[in-house]
C-alpha atoms as a PDB file:
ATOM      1  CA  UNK A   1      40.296  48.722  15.579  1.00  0.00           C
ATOM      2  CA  UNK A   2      42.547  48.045  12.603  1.00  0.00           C
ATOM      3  CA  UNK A   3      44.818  50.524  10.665  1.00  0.00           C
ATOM      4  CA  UNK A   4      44.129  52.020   7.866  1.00  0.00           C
ATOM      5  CA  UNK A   5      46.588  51.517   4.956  1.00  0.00           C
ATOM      6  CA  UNK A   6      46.447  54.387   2.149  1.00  0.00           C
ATOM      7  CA  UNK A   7      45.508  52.392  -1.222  1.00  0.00           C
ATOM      8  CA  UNK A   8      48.034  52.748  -4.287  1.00  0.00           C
ATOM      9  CA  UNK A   9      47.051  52.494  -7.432  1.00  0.00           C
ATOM     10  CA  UNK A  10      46.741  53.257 -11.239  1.00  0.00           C
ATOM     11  CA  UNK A  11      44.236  56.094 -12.057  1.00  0.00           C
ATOM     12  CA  UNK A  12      42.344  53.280 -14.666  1.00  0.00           C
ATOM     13  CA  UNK A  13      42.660  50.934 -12.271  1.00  0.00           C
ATOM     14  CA  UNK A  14      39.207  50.648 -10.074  1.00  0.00           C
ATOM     15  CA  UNK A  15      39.464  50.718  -6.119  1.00  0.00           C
ATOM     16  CA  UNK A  16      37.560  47.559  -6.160  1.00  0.00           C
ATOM     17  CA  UNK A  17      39.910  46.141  -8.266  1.00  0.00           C
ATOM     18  CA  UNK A  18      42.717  47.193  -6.501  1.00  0.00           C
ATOM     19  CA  UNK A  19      41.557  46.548  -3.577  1.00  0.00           C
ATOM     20  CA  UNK A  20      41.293  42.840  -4.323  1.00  0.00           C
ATOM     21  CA  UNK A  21      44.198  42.703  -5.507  1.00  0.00           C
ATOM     22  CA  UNK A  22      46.309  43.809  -2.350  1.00  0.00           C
ATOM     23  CA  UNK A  23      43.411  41.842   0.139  1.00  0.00           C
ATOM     24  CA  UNK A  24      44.779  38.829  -2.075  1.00  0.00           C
ATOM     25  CA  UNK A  25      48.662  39.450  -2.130  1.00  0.00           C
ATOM     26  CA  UNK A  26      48.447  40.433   1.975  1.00  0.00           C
ATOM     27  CA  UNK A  27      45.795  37.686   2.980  1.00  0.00           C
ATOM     28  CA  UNK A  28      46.851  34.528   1.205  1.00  0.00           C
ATOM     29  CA  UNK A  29      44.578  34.480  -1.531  1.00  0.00           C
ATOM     30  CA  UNK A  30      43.961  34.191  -5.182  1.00  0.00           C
ATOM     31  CA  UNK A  31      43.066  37.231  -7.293  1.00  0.00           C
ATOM     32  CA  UNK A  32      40.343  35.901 -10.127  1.00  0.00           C
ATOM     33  CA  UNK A  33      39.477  38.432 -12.578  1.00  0.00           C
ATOM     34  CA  UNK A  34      36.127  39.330 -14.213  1.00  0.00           C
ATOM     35  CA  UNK A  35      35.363  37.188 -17.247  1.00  0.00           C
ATOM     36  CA  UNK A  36      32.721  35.700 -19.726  1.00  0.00           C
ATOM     37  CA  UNK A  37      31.903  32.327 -20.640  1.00  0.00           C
ATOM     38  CA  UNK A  38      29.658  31.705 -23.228  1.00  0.00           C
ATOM     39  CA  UNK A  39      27.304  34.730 -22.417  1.00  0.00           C
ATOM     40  CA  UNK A  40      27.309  34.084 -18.442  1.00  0.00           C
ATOM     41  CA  UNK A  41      29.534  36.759 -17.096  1.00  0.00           C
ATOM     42  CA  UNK A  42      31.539  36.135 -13.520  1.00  0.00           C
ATOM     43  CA  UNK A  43      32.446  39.181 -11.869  1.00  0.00           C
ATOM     44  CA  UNK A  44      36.222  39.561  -9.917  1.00  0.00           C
ATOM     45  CA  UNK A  45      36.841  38.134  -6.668  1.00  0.00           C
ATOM     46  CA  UNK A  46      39.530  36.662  -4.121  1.00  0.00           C
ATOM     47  CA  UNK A  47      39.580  32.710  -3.779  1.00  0.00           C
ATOM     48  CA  UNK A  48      40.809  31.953  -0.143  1.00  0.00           C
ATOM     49  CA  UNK A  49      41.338  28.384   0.787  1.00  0.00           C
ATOM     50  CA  UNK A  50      39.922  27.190   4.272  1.00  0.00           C
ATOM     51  CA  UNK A  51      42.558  25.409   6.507  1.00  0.00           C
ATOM     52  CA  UNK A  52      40.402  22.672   7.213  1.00  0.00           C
ATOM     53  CA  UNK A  53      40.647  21.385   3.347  1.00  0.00           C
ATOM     54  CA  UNK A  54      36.984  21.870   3.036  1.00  0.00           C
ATOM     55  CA  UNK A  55      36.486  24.749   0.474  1.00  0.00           C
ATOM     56  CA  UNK A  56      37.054  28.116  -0.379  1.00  0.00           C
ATOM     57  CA  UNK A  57      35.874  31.362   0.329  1.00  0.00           C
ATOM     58  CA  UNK A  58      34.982  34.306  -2.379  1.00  0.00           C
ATOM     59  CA  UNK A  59      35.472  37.948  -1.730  1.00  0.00           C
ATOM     60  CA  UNK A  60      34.062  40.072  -3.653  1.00  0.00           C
ATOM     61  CA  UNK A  61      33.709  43.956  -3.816  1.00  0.00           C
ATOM     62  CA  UNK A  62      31.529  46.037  -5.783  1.00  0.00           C
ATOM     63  CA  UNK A  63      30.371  49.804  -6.294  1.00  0.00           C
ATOM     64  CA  UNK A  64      26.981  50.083  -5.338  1.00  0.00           C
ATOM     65  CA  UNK A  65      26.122  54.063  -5.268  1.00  0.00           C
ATOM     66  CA  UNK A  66      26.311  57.210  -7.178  1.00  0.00           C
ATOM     67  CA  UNK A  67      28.804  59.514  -6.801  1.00  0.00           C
ATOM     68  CA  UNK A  68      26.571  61.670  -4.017  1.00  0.00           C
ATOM     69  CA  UNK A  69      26.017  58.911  -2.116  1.00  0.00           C
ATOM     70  CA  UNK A  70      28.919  55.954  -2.941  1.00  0.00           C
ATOM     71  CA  UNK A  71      28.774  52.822  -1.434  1.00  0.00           C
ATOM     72  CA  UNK A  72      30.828  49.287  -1.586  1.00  0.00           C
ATOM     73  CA  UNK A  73      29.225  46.505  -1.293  1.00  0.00           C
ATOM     74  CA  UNK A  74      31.198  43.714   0.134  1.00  0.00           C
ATOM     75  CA  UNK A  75      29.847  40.037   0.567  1.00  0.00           C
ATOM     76  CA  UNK A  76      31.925  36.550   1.451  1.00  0.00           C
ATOM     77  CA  UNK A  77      30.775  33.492   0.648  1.00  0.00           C
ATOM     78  CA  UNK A  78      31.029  29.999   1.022  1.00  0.00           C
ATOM     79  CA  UNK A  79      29.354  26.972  -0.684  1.00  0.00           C
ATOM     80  CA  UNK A  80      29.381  23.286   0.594  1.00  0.00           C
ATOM     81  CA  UNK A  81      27.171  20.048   0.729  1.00  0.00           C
ATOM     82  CA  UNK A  82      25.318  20.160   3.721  1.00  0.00           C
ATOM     83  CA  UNK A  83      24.708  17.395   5.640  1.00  0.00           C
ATOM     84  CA  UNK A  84      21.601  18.801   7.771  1.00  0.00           C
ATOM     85  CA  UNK A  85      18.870  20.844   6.655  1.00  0.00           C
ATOM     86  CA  UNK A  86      19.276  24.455   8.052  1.00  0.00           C
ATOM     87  CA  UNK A  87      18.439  28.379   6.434  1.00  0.00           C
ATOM     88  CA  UNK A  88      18.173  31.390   8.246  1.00  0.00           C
ATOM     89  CA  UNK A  89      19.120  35.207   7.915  1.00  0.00           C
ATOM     90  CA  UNK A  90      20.993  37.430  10.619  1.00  0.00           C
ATOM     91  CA  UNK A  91      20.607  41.424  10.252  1.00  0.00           C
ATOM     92  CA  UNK A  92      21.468  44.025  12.738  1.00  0.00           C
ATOM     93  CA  UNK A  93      18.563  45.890  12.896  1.00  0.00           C
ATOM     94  CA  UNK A  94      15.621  47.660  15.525  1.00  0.00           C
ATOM     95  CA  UNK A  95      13.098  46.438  13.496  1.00  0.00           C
ATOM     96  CA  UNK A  96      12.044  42.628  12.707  1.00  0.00           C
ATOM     97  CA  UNK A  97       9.678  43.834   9.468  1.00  0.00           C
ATOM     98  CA  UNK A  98      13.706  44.422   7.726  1.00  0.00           C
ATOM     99  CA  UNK A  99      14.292  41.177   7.555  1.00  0.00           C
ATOM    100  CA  UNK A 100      12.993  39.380   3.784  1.00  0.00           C
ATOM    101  CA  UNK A 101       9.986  37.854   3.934  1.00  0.00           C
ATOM    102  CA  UNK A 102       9.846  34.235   3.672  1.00  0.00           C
ATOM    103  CA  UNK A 103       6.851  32.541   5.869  1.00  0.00           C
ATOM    104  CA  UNK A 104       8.842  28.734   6.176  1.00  0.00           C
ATOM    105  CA  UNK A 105      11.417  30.688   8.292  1.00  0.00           C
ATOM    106  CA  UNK A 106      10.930  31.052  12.111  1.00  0.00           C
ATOM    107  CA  UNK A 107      11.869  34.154  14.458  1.00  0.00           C
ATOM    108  CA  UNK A 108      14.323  33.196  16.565  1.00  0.00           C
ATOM    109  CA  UNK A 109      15.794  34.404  19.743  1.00  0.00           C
ATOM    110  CA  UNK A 110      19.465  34.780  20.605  1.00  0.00           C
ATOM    111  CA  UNK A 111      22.085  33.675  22.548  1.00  0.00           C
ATOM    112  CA  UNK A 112      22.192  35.906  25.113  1.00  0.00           C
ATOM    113  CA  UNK A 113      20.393  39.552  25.644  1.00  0.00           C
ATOM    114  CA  UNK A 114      23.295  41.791  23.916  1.00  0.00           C
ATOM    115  CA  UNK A 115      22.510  39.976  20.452  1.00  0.00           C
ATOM    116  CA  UNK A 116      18.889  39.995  21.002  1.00  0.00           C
ATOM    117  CA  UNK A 117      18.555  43.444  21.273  1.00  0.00           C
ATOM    118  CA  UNK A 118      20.687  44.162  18.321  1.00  0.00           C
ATOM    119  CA  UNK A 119      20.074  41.779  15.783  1.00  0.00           C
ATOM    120  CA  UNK A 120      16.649  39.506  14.388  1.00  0.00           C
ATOM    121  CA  UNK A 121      16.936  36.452  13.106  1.00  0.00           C
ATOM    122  CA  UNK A 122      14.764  34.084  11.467  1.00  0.00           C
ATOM    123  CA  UNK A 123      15.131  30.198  10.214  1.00  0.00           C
ATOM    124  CA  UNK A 124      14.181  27.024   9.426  1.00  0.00           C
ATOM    125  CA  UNK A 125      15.238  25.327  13.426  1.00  0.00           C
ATOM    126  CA  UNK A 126      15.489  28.141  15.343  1.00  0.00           C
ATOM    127  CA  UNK A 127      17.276  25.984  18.189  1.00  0.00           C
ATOM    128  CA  UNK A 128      19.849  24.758  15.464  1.00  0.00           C
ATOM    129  CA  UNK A 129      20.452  28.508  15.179  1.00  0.00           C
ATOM    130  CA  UNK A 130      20.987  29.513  18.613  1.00  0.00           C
ATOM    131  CA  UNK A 131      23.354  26.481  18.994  1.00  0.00           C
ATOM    132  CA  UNK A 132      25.725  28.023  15.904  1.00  0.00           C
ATOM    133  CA  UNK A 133      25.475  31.621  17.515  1.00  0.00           C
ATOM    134  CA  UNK A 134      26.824  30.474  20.565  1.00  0.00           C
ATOM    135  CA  UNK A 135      30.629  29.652  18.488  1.00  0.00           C
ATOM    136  CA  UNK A 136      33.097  31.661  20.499  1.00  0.00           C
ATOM    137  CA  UNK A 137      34.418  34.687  19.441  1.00  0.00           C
ATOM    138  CA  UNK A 138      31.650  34.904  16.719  1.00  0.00           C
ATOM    139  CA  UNK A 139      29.623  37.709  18.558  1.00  0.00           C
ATOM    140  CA  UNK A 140      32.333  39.889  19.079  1.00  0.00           C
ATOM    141  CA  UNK A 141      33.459  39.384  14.885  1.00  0.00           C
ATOM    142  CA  UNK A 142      29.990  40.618  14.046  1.00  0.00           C
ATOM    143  CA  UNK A 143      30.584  43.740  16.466  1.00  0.00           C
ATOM    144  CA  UNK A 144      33.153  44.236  14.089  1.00  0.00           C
ATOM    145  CA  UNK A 145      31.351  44.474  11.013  1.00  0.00           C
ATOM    146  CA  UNK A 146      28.876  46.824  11.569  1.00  0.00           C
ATOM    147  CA  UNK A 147      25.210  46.486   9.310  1.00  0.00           C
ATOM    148  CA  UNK A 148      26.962  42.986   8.808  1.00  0.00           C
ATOM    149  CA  UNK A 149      23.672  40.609   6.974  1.00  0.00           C
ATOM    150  CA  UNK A 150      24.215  36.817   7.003  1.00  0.00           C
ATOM    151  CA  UNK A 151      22.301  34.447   5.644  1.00  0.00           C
ATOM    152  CA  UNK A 152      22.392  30.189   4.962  1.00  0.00           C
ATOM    153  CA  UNK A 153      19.965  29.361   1.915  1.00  0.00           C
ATOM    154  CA  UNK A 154      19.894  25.951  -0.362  1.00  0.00           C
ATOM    155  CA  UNK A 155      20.567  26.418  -3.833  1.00  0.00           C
ATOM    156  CA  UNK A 156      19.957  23.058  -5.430  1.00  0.00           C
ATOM    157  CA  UNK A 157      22.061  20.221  -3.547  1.00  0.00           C
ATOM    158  CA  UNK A 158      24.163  22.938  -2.146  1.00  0.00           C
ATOM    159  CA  UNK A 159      24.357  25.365   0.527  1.00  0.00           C
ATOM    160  CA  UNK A 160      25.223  28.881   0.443  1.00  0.00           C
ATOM    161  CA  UNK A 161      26.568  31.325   3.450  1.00  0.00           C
ATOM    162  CA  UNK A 162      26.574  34.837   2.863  1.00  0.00           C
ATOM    163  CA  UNK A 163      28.328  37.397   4.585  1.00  0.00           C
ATOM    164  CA  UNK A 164      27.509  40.907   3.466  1.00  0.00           C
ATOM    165  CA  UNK A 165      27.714  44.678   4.518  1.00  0.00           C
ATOM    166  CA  UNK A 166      28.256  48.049   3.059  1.00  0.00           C
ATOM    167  CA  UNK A 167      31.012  51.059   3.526  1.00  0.00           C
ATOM    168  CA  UNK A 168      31.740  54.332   2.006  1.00  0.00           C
ATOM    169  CA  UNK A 169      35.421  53.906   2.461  1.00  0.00           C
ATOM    170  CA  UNK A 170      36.108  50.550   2.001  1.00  0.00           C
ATOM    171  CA  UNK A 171      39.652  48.783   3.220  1.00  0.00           C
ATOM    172  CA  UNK A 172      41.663  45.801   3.713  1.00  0.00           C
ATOM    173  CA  UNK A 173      40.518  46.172   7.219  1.00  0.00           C
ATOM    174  CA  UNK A 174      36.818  46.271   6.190  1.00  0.00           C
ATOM    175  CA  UNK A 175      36.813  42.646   4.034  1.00  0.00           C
ATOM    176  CA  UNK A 176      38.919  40.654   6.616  1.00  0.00           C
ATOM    177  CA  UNK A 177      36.520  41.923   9.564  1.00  0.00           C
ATOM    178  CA  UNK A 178      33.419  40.088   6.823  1.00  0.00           C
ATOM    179  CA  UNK A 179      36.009  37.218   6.228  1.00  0.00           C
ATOM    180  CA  UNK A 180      36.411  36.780  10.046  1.00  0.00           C
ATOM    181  CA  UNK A 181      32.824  36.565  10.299  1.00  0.00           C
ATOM    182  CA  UNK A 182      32.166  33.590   7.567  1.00  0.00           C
ATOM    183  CA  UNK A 183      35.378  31.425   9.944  1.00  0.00           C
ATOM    184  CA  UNK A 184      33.407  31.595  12.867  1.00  0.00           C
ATOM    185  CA  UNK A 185      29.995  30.600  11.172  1.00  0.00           C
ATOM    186  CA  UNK A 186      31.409  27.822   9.280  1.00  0.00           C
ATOM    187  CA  UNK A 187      33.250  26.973  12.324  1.00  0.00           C
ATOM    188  CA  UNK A 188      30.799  26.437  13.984  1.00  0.00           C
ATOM    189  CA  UNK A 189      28.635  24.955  11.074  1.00  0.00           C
ATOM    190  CA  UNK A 190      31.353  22.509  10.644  1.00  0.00           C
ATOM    191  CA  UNK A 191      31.903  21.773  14.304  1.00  0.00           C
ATOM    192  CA  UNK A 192      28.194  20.555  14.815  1.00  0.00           C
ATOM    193  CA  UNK A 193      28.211  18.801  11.942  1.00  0.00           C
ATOM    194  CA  UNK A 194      26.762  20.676   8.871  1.00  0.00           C
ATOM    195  CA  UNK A 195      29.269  20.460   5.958  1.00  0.00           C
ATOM    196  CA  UNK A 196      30.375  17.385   4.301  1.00  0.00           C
ATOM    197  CA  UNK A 197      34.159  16.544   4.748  1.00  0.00           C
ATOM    198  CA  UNK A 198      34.526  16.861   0.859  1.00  0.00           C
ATOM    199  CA  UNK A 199      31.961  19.082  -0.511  1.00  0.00           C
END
């Protein structure tokens, strides 16, 4: 359980803005504004180096709801080189049919009987899979994040892991539980050998 610190800020200033801002200044990270280039717009997010020297991860934090039903979304991310060919998606769910569709991924079965009953999983090597959700600790970070959603996909000569979830009442609490998550997958990523010393 973590504690709850009350958010202070400007009445103009956004909570998802704010929020940022004070993950950044408490966390060791970089606040990056939103901004255009040319006519691609990049929205805000929090730049927070890896220890290992191997890249960076970006927070982000966006409103996702109406005012009835308000959500944030959250999502962390981290891009490298890979060195072997692996994709998959993670959800918490009852129900395989939640997970996307994609037919070149495989169902694959967990670690031990805890995760299988709570989450699905699909991917390219199934046993490559089971050997990354076995990283210590990394179970019990995804207990932590509850609806967490991860997923590994190629995006050119890059990889990209995704760490995303949803709350109503967002806090710092909330993004380092996500950020917790994303160490312990590329962790253990890294540790068997799937990201390139200088991506």
């Amino acid at each position: 359980m973590h504690t709850v610190k009350r958010l202070r800020k400007p009445w103009w200033v956004s909570k998802s803005k704010a929020l940022l801002q004070q993950y950044a200044e408490t966390h060791g990270g970089i606040y990056v504004p939103a901004s255009f280039k040319g006519w691609k717009y990049s929205g805000q997010y929090v730049r927070k180096e890896l220890n290992q020297g191997i890249g960076a991860l970006h927070v982000t934090l966006v409103d996702s709801g109406s005012d009835s039903s308000k959500q944030w979304s959250a999502a962390v991310k981290f891009s490298f080189v890979p060195r072997r060919k692996l994709e998959f998606y993670l959800k918490r769910s009852r129900h395989p049919l939640a997970l996307p569709f994609h037919p070149e991924l495989r169902p694959a079965s967990l670690p031990h009987s805890a995760m299988n009953k709570a989450y699905h999983a699909k991917a390219t090597h199934p046993g490559l899979l089971r050997l990354i959700l076995k990283q210590e600790g990394l179970y019990e970070a995804l207990e932590l994040l509850p609806g967490a959603y991860v997923k590994l996909g190629l995006k050119g000569n890059r990889a990209v892991l995704t760490i995303s979830a949803r709350s109503k009442k967002p806090d710092l609490g909330f993004l380092e539980a996500g950020v917790k998550v994303a160490v312990h997958f590329i962790d253990a990523l890294h540790e068997h050998g799937f990201v390139r010393e200088k991506a």
